[in-house]
C-alpha atoms as a PDB file:
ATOM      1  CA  UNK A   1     122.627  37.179  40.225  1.00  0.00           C
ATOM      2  CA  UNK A   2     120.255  39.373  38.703  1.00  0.00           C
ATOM      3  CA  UNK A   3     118.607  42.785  40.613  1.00  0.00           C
ATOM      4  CA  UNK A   4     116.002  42.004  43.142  1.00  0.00           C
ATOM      5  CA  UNK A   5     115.214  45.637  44.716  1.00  0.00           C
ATOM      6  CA  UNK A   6     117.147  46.656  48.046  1.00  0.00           C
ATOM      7  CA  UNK A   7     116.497  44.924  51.398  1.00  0.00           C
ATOM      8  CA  UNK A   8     115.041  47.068  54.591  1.00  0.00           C
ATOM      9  CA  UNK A   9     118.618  47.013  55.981  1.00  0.00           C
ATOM     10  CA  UNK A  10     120.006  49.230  53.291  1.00  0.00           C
ATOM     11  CA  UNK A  11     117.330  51.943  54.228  1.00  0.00           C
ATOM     12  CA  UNK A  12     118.612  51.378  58.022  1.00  0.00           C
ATOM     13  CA  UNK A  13     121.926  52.048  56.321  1.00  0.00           C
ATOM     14  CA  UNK A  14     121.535  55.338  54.972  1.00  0.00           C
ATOM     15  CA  UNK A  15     118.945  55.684  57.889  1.00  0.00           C
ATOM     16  CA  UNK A  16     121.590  55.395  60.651  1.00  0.00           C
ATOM     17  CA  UNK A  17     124.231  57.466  58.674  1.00  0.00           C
ATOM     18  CA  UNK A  18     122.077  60.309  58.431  1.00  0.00           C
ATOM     19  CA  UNK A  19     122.241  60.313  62.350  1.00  0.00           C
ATOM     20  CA  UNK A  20     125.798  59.560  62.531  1.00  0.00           C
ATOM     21  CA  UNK A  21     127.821  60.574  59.981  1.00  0.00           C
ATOM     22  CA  UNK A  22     131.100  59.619  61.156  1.00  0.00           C
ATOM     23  CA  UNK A  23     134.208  57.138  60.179  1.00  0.00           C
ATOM     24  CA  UNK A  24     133.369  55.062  62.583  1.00  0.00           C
ATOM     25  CA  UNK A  25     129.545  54.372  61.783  1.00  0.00           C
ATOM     26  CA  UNK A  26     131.030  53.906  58.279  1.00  0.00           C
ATOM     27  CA  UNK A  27     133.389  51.856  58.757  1.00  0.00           C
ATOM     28  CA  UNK A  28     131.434  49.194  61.062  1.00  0.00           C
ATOM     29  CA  UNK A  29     128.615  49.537  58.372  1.00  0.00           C
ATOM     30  CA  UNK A  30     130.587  49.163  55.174  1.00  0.00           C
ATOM     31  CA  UNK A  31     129.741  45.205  54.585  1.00  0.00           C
ATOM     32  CA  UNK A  32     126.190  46.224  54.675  1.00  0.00           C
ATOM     33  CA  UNK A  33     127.084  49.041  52.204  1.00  0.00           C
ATOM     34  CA  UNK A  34     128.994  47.033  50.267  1.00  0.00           C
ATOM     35  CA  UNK A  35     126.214  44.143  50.153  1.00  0.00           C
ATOM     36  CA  UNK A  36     123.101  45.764  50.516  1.00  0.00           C
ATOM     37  CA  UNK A  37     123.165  49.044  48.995  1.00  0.00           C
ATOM     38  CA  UNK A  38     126.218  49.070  46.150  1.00  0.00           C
ATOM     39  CA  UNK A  39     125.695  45.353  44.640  1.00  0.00           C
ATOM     40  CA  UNK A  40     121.926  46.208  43.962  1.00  0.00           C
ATOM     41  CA  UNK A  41     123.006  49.459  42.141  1.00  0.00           C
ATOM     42  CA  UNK A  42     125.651  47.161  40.154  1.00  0.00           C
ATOM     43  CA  UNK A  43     122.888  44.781  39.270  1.00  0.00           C
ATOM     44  CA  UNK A  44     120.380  47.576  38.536  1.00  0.00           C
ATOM     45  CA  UNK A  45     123.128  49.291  36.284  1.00  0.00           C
ATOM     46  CA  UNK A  46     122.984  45.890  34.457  1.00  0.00           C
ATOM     47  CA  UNK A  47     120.002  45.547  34.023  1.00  0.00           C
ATOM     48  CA  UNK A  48     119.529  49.153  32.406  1.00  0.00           C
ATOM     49  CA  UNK A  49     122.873  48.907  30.510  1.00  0.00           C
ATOM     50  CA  UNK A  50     121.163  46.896  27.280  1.00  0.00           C
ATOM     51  CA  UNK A  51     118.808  49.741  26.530  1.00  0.00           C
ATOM     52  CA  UNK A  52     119.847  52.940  28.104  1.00  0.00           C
ATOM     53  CA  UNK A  53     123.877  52.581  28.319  1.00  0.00           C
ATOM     54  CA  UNK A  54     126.525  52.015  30.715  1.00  0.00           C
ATOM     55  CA  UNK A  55     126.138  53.535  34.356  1.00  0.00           C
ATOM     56  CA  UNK A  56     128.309  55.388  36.693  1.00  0.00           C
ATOM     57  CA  UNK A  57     127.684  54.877  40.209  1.00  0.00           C
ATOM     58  CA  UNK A  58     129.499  57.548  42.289  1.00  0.00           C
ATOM     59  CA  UNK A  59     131.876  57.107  44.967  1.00  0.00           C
ATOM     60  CA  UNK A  60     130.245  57.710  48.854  1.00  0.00           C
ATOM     61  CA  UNK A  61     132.578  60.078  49.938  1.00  0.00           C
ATOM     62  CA  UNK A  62     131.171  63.840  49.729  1.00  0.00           C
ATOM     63  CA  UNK A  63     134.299  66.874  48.627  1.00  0.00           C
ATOM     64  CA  UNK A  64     134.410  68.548  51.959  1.00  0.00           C
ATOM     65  CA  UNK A  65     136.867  71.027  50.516  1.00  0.00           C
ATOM     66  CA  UNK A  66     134.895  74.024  49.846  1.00  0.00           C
ATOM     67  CA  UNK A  67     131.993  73.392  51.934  1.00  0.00           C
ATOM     68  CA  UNK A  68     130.995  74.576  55.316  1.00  0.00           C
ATOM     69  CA  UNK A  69     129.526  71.189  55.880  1.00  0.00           C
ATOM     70  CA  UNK A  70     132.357  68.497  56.618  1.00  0.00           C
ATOM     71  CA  UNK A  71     130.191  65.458  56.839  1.00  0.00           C
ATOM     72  CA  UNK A  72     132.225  63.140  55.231  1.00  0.00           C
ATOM     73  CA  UNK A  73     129.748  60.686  53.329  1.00  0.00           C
ATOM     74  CA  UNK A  74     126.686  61.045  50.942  1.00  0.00           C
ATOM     75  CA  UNK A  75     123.156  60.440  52.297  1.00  0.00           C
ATOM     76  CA  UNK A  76     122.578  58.514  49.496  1.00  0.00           C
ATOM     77  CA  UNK A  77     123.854  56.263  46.609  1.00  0.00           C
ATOM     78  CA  UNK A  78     123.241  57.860  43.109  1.00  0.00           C
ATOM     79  CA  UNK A  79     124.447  55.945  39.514  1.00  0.00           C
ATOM     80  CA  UNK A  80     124.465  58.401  35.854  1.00  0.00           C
ATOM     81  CA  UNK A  81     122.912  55.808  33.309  1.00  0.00           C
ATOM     82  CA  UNK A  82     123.874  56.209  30.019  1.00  0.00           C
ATOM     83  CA  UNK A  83     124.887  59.964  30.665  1.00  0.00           C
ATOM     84  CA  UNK A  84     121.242  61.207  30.319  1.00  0.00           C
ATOM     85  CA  UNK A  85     119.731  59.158  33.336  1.00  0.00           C
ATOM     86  CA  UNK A  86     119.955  59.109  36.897  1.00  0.00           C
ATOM     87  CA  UNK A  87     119.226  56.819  39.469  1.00  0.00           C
ATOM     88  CA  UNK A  88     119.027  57.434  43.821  1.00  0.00           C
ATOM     89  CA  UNK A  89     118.847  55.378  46.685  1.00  0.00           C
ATOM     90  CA  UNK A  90     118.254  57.445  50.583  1.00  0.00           C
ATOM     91  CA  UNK A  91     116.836  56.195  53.524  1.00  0.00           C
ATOM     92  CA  UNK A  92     113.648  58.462  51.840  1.00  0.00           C
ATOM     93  CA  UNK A  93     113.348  56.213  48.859  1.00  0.00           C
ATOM     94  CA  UNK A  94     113.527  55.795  45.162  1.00  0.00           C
ATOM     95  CA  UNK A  95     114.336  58.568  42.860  1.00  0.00           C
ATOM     96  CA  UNK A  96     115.210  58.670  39.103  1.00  0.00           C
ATOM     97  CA  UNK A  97     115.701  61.781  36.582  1.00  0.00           C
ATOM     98  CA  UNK A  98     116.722  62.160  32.806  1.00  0.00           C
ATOM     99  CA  UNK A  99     117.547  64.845  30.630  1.00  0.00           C
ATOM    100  CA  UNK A 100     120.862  67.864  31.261  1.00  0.00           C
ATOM    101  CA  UNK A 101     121.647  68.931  34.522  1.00  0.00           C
ATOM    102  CA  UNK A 102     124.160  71.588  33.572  1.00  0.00           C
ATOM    103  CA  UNK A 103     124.597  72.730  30.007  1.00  0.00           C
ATOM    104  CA  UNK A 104     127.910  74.147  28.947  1.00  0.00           C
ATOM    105  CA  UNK A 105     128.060  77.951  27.199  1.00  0.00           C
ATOM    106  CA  UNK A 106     127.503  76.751  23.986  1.00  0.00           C
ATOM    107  CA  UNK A 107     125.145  73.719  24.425  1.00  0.00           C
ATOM    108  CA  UNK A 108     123.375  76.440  26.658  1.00  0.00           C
ATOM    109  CA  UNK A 109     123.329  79.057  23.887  1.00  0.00           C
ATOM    110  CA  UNK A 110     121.669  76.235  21.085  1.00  0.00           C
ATOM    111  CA  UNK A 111     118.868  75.187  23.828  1.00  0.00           C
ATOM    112  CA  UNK A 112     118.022  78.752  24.260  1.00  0.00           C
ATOM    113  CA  UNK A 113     117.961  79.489  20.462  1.00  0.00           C
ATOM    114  CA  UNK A 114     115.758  76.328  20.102  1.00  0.00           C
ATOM    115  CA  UNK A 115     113.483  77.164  22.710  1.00  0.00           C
ATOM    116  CA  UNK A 116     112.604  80.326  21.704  1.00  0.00           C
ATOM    117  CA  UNK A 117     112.096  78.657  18.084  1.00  0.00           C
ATOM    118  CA  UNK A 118     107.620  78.399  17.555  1.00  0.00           C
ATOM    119  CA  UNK A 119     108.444  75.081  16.012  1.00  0.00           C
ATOM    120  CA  UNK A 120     110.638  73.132  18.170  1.00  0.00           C
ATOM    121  CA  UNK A 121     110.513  75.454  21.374  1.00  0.00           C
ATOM    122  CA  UNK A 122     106.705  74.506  20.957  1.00  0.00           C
ATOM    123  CA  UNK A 123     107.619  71.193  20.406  1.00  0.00           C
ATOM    124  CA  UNK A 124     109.276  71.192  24.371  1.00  0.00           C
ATOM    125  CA  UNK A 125     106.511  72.517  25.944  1.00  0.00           C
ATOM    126  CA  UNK A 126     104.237  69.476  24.207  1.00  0.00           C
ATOM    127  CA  UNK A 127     106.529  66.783  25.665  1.00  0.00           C
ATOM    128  CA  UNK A 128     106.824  68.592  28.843  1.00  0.00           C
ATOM    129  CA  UNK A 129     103.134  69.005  29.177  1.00  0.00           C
ATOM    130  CA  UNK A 130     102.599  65.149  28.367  1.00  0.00           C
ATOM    131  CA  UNK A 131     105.197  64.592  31.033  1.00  0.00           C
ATOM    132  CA  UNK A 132     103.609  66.522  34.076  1.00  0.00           C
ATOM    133  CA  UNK A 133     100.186  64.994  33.332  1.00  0.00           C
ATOM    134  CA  UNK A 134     101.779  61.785  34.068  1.00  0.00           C
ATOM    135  CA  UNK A 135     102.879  62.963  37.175  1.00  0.00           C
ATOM    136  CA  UNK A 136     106.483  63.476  36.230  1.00  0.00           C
ATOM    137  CA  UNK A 137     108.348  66.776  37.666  1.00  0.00           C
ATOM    138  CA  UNK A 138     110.054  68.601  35.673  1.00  0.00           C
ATOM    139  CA  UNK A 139     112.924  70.509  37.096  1.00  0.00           C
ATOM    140  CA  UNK A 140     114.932  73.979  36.155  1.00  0.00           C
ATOM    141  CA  UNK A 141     118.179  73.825  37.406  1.00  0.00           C
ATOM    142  CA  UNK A 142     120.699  77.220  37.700  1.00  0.00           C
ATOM    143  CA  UNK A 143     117.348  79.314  37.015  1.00  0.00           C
ATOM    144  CA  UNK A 144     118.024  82.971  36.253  1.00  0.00           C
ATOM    145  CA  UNK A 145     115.632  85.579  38.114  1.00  0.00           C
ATOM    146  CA  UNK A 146     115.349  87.447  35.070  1.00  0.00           C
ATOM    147  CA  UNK A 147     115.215  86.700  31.129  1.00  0.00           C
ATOM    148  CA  UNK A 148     118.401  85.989  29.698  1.00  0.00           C
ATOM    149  CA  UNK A 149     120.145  88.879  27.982  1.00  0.00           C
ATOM    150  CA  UNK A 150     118.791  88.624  23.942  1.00  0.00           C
ATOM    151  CA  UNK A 151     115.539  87.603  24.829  1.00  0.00           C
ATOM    152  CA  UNK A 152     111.835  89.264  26.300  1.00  0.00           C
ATOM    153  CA  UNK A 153     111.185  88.606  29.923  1.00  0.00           C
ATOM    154  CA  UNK A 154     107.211  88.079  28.351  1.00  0.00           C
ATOM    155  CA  UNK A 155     108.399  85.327  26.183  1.00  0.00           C
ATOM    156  CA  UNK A 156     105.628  82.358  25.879  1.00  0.00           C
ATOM    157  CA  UNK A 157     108.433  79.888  26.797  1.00  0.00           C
ATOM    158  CA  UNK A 158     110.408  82.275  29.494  1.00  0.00           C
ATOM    159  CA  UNK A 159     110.248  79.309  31.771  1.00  0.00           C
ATOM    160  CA  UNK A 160     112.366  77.022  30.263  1.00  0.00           C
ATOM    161  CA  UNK A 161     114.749  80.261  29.237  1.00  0.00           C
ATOM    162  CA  UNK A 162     115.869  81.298  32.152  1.00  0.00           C
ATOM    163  CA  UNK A 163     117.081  77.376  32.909  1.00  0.00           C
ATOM    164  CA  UNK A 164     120.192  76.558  32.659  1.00  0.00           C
ATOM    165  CA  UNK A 165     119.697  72.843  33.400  1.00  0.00           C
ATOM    166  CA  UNK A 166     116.583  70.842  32.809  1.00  0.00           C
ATOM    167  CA  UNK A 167     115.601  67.440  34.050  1.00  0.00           C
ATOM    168  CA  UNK A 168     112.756  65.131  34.327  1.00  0.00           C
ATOM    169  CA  UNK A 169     112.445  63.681  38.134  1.00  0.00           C
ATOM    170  CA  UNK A 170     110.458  61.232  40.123  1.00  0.00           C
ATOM    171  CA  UNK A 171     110.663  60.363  43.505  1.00  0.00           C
ATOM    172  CA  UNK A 172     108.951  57.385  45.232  1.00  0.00           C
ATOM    173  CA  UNK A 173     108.966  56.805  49.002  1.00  0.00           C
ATOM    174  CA  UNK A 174     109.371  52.942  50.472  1.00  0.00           C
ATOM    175  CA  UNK A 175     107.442  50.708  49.650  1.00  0.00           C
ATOM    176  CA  UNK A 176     107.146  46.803  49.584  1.00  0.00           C
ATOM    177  CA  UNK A 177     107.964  47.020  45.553  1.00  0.00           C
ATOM    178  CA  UNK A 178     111.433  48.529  45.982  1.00  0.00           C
ATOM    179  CA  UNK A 179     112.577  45.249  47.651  1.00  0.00           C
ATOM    180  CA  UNK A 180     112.021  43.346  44.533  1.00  0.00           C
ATOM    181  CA  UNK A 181     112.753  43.356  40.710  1.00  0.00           C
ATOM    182  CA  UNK A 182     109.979  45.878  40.049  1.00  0.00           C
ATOM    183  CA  UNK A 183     111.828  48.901  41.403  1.00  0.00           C
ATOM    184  CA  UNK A 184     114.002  47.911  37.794  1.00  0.00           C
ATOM    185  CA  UNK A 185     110.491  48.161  36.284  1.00  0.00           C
ATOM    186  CA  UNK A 186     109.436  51.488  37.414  1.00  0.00           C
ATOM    187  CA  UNK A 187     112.988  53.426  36.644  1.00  0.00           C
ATOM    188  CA  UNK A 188     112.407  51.786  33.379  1.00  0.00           C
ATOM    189  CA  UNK A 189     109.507  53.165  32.501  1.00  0.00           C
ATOM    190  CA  UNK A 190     110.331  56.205  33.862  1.00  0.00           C
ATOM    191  CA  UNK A 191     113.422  56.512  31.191  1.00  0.00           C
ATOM    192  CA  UNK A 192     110.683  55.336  28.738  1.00  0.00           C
ATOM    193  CA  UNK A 193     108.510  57.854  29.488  1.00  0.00           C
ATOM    194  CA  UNK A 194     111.465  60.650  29.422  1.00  0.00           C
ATOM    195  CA  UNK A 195     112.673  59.832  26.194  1.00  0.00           C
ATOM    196  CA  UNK A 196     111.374  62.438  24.075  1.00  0.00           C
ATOM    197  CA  UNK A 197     112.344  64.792  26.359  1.00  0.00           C
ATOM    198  CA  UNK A 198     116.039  63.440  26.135  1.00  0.00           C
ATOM    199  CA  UNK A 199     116.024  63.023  22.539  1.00  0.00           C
ATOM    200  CA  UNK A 200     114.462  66.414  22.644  1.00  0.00           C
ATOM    201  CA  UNK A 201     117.728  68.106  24.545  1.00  0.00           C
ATOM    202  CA  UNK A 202     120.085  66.069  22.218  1.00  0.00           C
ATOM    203  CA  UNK A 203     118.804  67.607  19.255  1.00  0.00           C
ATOM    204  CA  UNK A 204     118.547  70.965  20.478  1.00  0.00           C
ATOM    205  CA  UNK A 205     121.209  71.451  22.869  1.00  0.00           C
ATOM    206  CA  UNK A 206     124.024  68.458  21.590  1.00  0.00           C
ATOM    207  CA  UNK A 207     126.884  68.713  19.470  1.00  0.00           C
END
């Protein structure tokens, strides 16, 4: 069976879990997890898999080890698609995002090189520009409060130095589209429109 959005009763899902996050509201909700909220996810991953890769959908239990907050179970359902994409499901709606969330030492170390390069650090600023008209956010993620060490705190680009992480993201709240087939629609042409931002990071940042 193919993907045909998600029904009202997964948003009353993740709805009710945010207001009882226990075992037991888990546990005498899973079959609607399980039917409501995961398949979809599976048959959205499908969907995407011919064009933008394989997905990952991650497991619903949060890692309570090191945190102060013990809740035991994510707010949401979130799927990596291809390794580049992202895909989330919350009782707040649809969001997607595409691009590195956390760049290793060295991959770090290339993107900064390449953005402070006129050609193809001028290069990311085009494709982010095109991006924001269209309404897309773009997101820094581990930003430094200062100008990494090497380079000017007055640098044209110092924005996109001081990121360690940087991501493309769109968020949609609920409505009557994202219980049908075009909610597969709109994350596509979201990774459509993201691509040369992706490509962008692979170049620059990659092996």
């Amino acid at each position: 069976m193919g993907f045909n959005g998600w029904t009202d009763e997964a948003l009353r899902f993740y709805e009710g879990l945010e207001a009882d996050n226990s075992k037991s509201y888990w546990t005498s909700h899973k079959r609607v997890y399980d039917e409501q909220v995961r398949r979809p996810m599976e048959e959205l991953a499908e969907t995407l898999a011919g064009e933008f890769g394989e997905a990952k959908i991650f497991r619903p239990y949060r890692d309570i080890r090191f945190s102060h907050d013990k809740t035991p179970y994510k707010t949401h359902i979130g799927a990596v698609i291809g390794g580049t994409g992202y895909v989330q499901l919350s009782a707040d709606g649809l969001a997607v995002g595409a691009g590195r969330w956390r760049m290793e030492p060295d991959e770090l170390a290339r993107y900064r090189a390449a953005v402070a390069d006129d050609h193809r650090g001028s290069r990311l600023s085009e494709i982010v520009a095109a991006l924001e008209k269209n309404g897309v956010e773009i997101q820094c993620h581990g930003e430094l409060k200062t100008a990494p060490r090497g380079y000017k705190a007055d640098h044209p680009r110092i924005r996109f130095l001081r990121c360690k992480g940087l991501t493309s993201w769109q968020w949609w709240a609920p409505e009557p589209w994202l219980h049908t087939a075009a909610a597969a629609d709109r994350v596509t042409a979201f990774l459509r429109t993201s691509a040369d931002l992706v490509s962008w990071l692979d170049a620059n940042a990659g092996d």
